[in-house]
Protein backbone atom coordinates (compact mmCIF):
# COMPACT_ATOMS: atom_id res chain seq x y z
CA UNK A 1 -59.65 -68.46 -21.30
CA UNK A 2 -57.39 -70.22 -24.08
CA UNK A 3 -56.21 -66.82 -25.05
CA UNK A 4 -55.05 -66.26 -22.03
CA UNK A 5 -52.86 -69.37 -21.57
CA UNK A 6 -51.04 -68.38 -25.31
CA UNK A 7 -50.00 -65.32 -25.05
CA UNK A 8 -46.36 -65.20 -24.61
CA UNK A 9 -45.17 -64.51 -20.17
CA UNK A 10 -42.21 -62.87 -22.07
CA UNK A 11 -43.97 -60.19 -23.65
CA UNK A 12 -46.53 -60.03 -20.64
CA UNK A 13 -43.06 -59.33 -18.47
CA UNK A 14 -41.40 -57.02 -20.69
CA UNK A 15 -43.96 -54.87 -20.40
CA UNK A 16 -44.70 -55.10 -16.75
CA UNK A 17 -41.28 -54.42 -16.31
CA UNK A 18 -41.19 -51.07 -18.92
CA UNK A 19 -43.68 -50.23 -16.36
CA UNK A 20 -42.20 -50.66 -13.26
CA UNK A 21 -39.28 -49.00 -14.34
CA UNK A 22 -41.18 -45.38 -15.55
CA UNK A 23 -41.38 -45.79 -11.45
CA UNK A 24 -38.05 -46.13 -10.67
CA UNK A 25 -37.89 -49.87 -9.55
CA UNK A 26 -35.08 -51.51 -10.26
CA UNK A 27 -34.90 -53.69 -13.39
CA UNK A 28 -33.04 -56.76 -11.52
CA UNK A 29 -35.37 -56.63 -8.78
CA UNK A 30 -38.57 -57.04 -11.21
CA UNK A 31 -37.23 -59.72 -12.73
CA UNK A 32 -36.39 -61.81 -10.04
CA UNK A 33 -40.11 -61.14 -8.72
CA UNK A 34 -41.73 -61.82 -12.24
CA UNK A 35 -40.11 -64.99 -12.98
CA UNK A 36 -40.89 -66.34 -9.54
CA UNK A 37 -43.87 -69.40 -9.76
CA UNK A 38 -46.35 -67.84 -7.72
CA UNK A 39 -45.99 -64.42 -9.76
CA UNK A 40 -46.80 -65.85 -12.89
CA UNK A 41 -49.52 -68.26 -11.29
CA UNK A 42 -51.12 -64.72 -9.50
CA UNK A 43 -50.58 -63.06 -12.68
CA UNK A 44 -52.56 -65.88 -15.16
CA UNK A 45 -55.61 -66.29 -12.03
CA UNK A 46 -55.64 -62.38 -12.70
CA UNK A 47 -55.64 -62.67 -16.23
CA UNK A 48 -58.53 -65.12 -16.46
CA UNK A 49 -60.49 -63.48 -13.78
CA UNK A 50 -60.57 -60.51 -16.17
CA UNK A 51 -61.41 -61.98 -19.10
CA UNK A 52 -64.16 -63.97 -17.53
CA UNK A 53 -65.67 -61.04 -15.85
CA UNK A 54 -65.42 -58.64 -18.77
CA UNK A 55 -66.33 -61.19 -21.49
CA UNK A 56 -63.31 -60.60 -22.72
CA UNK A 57 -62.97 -62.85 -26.27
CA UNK A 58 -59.87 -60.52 -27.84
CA UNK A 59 -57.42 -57.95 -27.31
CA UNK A 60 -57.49 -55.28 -27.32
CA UNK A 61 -60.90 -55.19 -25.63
CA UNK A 62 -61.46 -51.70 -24.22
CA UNK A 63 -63.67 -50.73 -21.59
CA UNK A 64 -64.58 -47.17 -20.93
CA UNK A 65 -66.36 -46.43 -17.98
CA UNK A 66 -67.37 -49.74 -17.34
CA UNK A 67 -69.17 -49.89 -20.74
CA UNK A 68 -67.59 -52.32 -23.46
CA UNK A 69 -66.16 -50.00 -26.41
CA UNK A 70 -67.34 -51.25 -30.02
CA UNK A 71 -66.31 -48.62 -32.20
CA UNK A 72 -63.11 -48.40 -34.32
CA UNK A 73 -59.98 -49.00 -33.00
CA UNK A 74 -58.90 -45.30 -34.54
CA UNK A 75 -58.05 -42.44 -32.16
CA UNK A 76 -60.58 -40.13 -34.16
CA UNK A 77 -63.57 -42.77 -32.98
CA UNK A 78 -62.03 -43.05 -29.12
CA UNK A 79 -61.80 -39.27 -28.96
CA UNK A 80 -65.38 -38.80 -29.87
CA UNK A 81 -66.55 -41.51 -27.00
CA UNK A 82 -64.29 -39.77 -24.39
CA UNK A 83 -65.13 -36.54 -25.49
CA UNK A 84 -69.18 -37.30 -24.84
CA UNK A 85 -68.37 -38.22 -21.45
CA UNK A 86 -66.61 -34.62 -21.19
């Protein structure tokens, strides 16, 4: 939970936003909805949620089909886990 209350809203935003705009929502409009109380307050209940019911202790922490990933973080090692599931 207390790495979910450090990381930076900022960077959490900026990238919410990058997203958001890939689907042609308006930049303004994102902003004015992300910086809004109860956005954030959702957004950190979601957050914690997560890690909770993941076990989530770091990032990244990938899940692939429900299963936590342990390998390397390398694309050679998450290619051979998707790949078995092929």
């Amino acid at each position: 939970e207390k790495w979910a209350l450090r990381y930076d809203i900022n960077k959490i935003n900026d990238f919410l936003i990058k997203i958001g705009i890939n689907y042609k929502i308006k930049e303004s409009e994102l902003r004015k909805c992300l910086e809004s109380e109860k956005t954030q307050e959702l957004i950190l209940k979601e957050r914690i949620k997560a890690q909770k019911e993941y076990n989530i202790t770091s990032t990244p922490t990938i899940y692939i089909n429900d299963k936590k990933y342990e390998d390397k973080h390398e694309f050679e090692s998450f290619k051979r886990q998707i790949d078995k599931l092929l």
